[in-house]
PDB file of N, CA and C in Angstrom:
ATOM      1  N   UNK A   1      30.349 -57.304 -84.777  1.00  0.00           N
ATOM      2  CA  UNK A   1      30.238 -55.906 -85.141  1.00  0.00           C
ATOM      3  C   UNK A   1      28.932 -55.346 -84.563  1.00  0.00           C
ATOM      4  N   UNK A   2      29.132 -54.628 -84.252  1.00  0.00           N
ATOM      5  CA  UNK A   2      28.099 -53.444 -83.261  1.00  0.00           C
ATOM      6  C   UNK A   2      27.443 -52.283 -84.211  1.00  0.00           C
ATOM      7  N   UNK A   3      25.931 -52.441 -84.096  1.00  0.00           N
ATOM      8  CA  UNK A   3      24.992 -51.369 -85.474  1.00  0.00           C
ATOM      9  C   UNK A   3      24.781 -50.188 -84.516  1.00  0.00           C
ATOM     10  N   UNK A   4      24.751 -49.076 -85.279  1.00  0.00           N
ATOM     11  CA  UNK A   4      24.842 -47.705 -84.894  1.00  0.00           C
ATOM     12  C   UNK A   4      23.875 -47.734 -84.131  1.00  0.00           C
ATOM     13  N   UNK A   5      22.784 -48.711 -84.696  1.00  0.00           N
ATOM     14  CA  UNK A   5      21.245 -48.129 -84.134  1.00  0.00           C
ATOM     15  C   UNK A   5      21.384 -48.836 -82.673  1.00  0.00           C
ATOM     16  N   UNK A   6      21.859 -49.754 -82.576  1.00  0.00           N
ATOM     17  CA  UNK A   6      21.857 -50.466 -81.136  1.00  0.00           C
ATOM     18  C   UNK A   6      21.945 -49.182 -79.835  1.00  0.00           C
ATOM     19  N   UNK A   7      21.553 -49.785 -78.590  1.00  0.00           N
ATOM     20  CA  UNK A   7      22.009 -48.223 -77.745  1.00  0.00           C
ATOM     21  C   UNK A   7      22.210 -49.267 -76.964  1.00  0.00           C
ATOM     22  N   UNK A   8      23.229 -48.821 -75.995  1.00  0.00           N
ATOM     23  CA  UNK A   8      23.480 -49.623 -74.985  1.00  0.00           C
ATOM     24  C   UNK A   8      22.967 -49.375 -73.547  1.00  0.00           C
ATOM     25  N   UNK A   9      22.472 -50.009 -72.743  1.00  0.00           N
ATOM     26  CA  UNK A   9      21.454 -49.973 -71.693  1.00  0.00           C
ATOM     27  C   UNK A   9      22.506 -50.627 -70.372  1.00  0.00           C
ATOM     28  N   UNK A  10      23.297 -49.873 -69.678  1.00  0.00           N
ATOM     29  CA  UNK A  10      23.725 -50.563 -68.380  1.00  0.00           C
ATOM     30  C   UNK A  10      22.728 -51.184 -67.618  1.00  0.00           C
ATOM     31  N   UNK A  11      23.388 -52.401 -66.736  1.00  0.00           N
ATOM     32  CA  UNK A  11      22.400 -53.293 -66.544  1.00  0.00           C
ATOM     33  C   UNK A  11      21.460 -52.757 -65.500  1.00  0.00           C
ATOM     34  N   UNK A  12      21.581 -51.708 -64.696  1.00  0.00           N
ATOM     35  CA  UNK A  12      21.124 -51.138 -63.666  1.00  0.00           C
ATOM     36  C   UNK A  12      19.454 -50.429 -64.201  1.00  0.00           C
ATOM     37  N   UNK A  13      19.643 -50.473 -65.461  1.00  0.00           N
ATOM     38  CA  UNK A  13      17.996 -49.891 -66.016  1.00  0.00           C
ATOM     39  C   UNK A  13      16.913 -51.320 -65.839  1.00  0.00           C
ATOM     40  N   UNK A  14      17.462 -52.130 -65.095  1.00  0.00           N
ATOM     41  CA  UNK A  14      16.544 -53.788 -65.250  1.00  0.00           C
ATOM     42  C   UNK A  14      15.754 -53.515 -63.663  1.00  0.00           C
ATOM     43  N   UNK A  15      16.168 -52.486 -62.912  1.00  0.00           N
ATOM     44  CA  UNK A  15      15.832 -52.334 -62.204  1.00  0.00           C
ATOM     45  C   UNK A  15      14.819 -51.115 -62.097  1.00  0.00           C
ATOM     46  N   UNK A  16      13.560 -51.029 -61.028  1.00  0.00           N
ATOM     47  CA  UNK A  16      12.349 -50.046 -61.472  1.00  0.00           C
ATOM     48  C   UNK A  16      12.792 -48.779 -60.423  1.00  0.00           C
ATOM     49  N   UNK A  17      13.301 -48.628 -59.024  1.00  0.00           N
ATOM     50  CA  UNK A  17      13.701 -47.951 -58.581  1.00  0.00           C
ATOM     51  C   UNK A  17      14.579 -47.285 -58.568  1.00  0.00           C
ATOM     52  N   UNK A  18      14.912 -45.977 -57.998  1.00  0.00           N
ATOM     53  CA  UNK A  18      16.023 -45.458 -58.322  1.00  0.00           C
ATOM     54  C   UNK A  18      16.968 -45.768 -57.184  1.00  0.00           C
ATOM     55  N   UNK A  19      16.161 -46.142 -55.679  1.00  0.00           N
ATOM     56  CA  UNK A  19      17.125 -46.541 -54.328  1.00  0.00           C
ATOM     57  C   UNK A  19      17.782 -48.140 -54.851  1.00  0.00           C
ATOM     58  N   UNK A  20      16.817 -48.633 -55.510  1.00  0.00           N
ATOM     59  CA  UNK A  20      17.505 -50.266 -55.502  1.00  0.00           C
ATOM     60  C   UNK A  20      18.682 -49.554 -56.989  1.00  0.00           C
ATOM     61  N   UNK A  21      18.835 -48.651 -57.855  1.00  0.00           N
ATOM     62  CA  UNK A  21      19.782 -48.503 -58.859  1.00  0.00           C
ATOM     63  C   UNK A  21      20.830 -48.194 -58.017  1.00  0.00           C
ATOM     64  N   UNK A  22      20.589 -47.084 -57.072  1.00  0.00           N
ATOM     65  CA  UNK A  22      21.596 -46.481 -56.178  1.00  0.00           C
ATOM     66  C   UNK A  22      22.304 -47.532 -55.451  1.00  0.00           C
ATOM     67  N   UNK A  23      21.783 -48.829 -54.797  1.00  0.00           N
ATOM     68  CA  UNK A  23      22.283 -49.711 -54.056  1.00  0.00           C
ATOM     69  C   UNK A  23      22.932 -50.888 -55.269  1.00  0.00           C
ATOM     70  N   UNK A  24      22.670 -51.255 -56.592  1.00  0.00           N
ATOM     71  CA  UNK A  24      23.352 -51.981 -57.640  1.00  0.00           C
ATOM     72  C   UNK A  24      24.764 -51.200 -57.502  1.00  0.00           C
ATOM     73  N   UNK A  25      24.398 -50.027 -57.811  1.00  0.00           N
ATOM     74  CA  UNK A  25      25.853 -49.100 -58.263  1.00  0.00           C
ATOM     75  C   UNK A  25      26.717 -48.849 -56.680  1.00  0.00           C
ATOM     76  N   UNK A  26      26.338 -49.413 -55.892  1.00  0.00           N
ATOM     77  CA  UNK A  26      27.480 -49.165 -55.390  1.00  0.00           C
ATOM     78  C   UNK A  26      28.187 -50.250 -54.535  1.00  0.00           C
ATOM     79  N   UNK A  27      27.305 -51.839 -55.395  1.00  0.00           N
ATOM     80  CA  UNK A  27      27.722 -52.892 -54.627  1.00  0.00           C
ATOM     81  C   UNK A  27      28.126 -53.630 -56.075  1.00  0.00           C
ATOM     82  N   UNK A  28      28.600 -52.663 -56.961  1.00  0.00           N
ATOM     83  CA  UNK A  28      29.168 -53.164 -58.191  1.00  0.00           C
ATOM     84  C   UNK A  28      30.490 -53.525 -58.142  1.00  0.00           C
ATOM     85  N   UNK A  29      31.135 -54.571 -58.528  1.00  0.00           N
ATOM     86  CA  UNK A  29      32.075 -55.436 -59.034  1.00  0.00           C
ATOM     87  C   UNK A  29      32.621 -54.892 -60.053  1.00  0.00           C
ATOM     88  N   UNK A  30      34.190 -55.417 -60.069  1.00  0.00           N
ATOM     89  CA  UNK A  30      34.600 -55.237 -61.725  1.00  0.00           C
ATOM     90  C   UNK A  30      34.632 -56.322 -62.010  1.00  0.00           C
ATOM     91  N   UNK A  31      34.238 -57.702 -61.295  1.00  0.00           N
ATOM     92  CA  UNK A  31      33.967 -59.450 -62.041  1.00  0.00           C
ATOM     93  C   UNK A  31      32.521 -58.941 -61.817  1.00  0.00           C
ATOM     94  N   UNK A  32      32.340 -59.295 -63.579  1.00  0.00           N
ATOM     95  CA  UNK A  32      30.786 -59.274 -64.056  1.00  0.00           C
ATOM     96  C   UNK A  32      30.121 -60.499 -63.539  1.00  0.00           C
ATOM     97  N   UNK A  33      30.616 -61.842 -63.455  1.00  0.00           N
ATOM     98  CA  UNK A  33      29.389 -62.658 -62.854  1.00  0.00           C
ATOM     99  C   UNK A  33      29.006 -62.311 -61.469  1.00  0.00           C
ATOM    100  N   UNK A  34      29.562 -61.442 -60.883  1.00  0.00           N
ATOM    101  CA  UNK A  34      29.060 -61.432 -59.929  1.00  0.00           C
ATOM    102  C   UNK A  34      28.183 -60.069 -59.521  1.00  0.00           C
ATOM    103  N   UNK A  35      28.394 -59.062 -60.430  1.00  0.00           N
ATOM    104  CA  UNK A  35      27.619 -58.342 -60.591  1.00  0.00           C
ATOM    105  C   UNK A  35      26.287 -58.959 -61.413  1.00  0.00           C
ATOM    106  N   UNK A  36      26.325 -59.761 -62.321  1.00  0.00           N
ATOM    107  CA  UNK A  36      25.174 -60.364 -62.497  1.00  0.00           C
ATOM    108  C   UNK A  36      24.007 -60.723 -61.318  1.00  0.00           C
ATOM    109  N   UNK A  37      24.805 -61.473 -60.255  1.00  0.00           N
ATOM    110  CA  UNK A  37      24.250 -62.405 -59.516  1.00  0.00           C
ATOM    111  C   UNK A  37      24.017 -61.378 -58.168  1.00  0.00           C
ATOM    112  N   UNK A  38      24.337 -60.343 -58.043  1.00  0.00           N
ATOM    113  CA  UNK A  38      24.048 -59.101 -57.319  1.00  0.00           C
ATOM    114  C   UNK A  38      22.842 -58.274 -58.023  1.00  0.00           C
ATOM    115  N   UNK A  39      22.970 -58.080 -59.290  1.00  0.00           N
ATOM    116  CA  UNK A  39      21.514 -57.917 -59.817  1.00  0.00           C
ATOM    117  C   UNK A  39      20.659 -58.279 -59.866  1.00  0.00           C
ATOM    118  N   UNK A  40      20.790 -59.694 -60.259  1.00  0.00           N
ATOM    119  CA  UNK A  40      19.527 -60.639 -60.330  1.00  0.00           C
ATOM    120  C   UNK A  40      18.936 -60.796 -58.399  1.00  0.00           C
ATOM    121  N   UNK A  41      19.758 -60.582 -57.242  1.00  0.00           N
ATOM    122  CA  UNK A  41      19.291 -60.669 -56.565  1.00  0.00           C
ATOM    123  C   UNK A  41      18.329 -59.406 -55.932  1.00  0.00           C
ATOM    124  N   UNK A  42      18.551 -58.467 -56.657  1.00  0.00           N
ATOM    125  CA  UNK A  42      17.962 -57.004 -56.325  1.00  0.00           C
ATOM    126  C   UNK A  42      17.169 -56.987 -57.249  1.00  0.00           C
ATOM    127  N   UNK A  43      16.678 -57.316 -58.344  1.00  0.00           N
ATOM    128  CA  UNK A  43      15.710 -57.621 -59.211  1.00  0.00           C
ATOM    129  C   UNK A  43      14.427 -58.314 -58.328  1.00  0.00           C
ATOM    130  N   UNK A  44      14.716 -59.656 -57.708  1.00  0.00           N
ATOM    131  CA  UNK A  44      14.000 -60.210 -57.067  1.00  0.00           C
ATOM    132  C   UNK A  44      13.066 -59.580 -55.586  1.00  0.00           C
ATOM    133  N   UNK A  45      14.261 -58.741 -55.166  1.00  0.00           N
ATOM    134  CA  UNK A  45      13.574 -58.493 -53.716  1.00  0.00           C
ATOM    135  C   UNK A  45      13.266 -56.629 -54.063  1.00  0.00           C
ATOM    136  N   UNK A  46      13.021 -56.584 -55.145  1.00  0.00           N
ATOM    137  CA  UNK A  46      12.649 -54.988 -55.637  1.00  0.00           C
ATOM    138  C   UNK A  46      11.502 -56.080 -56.275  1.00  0.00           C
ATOM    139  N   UNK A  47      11.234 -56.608 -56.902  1.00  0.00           N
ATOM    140  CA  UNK A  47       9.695 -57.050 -57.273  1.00  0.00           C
ATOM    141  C   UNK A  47       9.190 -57.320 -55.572  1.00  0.00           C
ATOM    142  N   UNK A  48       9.119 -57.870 -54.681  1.00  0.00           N
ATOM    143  CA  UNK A  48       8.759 -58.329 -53.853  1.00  0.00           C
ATOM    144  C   UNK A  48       8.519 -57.081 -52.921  1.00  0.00           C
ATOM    145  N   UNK A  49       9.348 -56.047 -52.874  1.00  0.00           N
ATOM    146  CA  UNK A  49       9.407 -55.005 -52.563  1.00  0.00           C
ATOM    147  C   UNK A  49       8.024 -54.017 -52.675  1.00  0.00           C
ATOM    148  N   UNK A  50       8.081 -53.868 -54.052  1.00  0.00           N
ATOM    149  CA  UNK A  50       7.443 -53.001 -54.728  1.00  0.00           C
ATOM    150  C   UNK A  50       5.677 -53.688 -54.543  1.00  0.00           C
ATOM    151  N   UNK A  51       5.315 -55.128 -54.250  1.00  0.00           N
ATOM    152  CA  UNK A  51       3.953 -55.601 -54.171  1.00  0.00           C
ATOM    153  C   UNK A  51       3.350 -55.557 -52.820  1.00  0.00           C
ATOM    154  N   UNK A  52       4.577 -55.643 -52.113  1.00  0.00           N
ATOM    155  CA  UNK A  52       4.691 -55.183 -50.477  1.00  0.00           C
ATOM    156  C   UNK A  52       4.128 -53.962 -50.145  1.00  0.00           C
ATOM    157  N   UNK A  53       4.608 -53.028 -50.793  1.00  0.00           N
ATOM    158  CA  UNK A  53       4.290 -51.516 -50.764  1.00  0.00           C
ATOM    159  C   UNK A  53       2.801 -51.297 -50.956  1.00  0.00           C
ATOM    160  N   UNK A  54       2.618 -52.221 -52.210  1.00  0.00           N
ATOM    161  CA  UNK A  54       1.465 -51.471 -53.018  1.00  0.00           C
ATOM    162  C   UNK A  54       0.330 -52.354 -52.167  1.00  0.00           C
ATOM    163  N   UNK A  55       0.646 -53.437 -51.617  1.00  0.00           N
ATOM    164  CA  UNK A  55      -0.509 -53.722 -50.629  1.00  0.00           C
ATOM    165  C   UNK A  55      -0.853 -53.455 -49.869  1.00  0.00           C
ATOM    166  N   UNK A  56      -0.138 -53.116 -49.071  1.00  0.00           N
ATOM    167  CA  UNK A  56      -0.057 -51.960 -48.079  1.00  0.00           C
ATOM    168  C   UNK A  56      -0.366 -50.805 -47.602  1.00  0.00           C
ATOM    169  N   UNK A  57      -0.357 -50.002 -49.026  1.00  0.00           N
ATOM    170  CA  UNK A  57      -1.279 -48.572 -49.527  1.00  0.00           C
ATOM    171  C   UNK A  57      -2.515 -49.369 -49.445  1.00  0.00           C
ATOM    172  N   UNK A  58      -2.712 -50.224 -50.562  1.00  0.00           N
ATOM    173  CA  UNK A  58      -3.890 -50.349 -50.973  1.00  0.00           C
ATOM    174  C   UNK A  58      -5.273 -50.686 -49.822  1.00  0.00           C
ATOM    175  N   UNK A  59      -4.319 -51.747 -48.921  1.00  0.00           N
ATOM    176  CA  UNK A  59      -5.016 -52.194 -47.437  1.00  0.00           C
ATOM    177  C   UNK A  59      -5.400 -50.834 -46.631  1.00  0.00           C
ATOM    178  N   UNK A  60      -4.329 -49.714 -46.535  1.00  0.00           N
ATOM    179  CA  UNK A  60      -4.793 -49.162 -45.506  1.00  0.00           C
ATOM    180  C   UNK A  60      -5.787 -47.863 -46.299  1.00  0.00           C
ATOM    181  N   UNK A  61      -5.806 -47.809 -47.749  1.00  0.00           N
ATOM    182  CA  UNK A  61      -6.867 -46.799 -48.303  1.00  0.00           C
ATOM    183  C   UNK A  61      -8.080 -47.702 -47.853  1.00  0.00           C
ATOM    184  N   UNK A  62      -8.294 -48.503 -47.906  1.00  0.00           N
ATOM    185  CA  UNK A  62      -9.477 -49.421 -48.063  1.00  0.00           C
ATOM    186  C   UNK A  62     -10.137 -48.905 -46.362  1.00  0.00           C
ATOM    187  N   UNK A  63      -8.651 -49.585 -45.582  1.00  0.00           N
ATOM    188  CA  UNK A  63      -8.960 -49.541 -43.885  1.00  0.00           C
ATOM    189  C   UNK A  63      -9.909 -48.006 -43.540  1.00  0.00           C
ATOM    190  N   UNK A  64      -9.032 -46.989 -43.950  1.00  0.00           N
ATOM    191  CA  UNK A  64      -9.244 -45.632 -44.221  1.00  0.00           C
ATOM    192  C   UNK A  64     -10.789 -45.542 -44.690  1.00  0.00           C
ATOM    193  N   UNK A  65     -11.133 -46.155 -45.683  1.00  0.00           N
ATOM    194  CA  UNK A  65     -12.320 -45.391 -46.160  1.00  0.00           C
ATOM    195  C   UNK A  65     -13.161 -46.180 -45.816  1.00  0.00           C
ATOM    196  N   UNK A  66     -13.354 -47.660 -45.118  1.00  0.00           N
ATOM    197  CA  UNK A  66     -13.965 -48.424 -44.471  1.00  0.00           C
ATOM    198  C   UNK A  66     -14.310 -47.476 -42.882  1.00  0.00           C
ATOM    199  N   UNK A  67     -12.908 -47.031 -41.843  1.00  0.00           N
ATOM    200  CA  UNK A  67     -13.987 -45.975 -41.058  1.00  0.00           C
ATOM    201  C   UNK A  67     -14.435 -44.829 -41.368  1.00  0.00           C
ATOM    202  N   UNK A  68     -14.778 -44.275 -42.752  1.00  0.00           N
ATOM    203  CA  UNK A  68     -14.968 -43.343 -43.095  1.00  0.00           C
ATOM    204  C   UNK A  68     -16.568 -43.600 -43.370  1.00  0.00           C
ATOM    205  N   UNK A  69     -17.119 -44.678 -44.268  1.00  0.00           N
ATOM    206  CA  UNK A  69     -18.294 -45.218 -45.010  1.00  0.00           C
ATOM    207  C   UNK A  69     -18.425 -46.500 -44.414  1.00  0.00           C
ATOM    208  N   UNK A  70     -18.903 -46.399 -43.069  1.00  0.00           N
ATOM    209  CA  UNK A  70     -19.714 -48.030 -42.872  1.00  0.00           C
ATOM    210  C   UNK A  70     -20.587 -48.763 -43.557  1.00  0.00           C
ATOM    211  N   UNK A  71     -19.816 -49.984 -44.035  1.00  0.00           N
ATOM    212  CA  UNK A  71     -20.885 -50.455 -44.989  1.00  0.00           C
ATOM    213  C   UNK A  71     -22.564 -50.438 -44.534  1.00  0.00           C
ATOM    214  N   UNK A  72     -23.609 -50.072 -45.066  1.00  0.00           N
ATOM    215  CA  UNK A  72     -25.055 -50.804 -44.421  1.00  0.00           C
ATOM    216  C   UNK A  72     -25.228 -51.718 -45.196  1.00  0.00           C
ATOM    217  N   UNK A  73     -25.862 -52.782 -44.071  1.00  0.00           N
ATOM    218  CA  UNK A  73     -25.860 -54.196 -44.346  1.00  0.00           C
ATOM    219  C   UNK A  73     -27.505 -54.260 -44.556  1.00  0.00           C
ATOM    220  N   UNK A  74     -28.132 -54.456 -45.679  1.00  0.00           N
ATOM    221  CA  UNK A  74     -29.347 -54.719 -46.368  1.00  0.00           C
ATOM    222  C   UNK A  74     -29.897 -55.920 -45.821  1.00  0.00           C
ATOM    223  N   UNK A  75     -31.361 -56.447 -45.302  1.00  0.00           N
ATOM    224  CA  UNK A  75     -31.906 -57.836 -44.870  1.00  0.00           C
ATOM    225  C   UNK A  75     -31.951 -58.391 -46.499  1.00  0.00           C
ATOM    226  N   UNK A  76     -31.516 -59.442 -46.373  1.00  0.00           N
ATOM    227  CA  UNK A  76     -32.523 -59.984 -48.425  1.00  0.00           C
ATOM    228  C   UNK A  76     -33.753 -60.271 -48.211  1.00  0.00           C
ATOM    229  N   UNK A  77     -34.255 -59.454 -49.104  1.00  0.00           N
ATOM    230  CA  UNK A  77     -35.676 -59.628 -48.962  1.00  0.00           C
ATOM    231  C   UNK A  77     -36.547 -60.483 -50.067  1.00  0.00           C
ATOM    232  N   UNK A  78     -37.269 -61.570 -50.624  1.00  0.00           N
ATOM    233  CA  UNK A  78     -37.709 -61.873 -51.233  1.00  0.00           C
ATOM    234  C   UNK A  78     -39.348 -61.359 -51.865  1.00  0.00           C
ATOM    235  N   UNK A  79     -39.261 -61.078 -53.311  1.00  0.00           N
ATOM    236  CA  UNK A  79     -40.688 -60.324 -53.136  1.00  0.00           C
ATOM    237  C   UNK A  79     -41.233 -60.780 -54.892  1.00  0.00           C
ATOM    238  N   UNK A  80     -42.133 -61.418 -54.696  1.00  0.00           N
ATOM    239  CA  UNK A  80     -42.949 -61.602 -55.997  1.00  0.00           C
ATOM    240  C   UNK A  80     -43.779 -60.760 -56.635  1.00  0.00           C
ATOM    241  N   UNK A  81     -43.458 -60.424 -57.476  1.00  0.00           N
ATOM    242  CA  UNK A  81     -44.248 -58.845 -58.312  1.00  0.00           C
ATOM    243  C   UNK A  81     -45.831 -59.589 -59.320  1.00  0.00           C
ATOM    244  N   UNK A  82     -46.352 -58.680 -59.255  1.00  0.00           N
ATOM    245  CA  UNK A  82     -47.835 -58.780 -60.133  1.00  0.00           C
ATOM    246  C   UNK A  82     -47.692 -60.165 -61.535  1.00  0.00           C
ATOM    247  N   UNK A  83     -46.587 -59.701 -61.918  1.00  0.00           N
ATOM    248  CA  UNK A  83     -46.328 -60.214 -63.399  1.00  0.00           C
ATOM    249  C   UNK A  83     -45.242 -61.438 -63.151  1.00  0.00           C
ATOM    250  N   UNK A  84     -45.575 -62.146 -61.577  1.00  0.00           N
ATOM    251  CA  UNK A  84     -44.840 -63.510 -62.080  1.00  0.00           C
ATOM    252  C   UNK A  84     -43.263 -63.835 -61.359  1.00  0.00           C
ATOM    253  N   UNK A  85     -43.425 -62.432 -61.570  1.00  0.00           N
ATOM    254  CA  UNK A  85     -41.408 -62.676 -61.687  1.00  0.00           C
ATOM    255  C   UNK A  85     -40.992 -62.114 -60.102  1.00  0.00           C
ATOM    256  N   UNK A  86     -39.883 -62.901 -59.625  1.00  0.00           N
ATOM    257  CA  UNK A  86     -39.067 -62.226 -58.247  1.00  0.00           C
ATOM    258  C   UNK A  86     -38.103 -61.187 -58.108  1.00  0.00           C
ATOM    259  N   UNK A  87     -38.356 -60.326 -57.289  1.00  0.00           N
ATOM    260  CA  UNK A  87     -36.286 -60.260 -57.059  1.00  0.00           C
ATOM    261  C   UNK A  87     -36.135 -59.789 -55.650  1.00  0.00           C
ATOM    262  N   UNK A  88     -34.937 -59.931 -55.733  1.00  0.00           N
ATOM    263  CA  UNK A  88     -33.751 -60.490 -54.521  1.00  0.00           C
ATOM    264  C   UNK A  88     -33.796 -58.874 -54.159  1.00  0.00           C
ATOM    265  N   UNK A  89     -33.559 -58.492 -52.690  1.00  0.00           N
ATOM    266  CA  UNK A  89     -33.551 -57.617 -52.216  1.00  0.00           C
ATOM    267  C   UNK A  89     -34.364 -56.242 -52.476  1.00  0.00           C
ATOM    268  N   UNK A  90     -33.773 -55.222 -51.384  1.00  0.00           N
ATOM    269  CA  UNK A  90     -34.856 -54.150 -51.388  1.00  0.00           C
ATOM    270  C   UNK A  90     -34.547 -53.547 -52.697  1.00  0.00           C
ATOM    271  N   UNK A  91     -36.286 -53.749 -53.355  1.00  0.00           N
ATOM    272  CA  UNK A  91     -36.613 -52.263 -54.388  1.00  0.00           C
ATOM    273  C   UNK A  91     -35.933 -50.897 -53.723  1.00  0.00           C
ATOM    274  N   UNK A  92     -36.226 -50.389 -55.180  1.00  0.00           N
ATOM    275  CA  UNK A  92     -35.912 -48.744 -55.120  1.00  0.00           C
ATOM    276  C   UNK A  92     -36.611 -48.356 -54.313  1.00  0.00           C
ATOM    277  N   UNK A  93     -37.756 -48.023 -54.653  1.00  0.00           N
ATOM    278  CA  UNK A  93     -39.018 -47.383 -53.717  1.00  0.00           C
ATOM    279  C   UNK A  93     -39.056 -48.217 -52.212  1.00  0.00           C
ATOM    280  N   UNK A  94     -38.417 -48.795 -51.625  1.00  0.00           N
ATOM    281  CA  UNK A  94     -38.578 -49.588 -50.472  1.00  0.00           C
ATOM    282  C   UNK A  94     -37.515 -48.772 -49.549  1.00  0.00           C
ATOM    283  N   UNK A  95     -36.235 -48.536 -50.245  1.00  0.00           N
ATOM    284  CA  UNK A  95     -35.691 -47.679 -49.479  1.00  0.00           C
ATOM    285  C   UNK A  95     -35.283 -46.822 -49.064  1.00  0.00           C
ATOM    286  N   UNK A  96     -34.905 -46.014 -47.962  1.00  0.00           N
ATOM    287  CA  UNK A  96     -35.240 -44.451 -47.071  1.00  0.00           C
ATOM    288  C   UNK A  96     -34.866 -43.347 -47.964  1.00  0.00           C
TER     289      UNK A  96
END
């Protein structure tokens, strides 16, 4: 027996895109195992998909704002202060 509150979710919502829903629904079966096994394979290559993408953006914002802001490359400088103590690279007041 089936509770009112239940809602039913076709299996095509397991998927995050709407092109990979569009491509489930129209390589749908009326034998469910094999619409299973058509899902589960578009599940897989829509995750793989989707990390593809986003590395991709992410690489070429980086590429992008890398020739935009050349890193400057700092000498390390070592410097012992009055009171004992060191530190590693240029002070404030040291640089331009």
């Amino acid at each position: 027996m089936k509770l009112d509150t239940q809602i039913y979710k076709p299996n095509s919502y397991l998927l995050k895109l709407s092109t990979f829903r569009d491509i489930y629904k129209s390589l749908k079966t009326p034998w469910k195992p094999i619409n299973w096994l058509i899902l589960g394979y578009l599940v897989g290559i829509e995750k793989r998909y989707i990390e593809f993408v986003s590395k991709a953006t992410v690489d070429k914002a980086i590429k992008d704002y890398m020739v935009n802001h050349p890193p400057e490359v700092y000498e390390a400088v070592v410097k012992e202060h009055e009171d004992g103590s060191f530190s590693i690279g240029k002070a404030y007041e040291d640089l331009p």
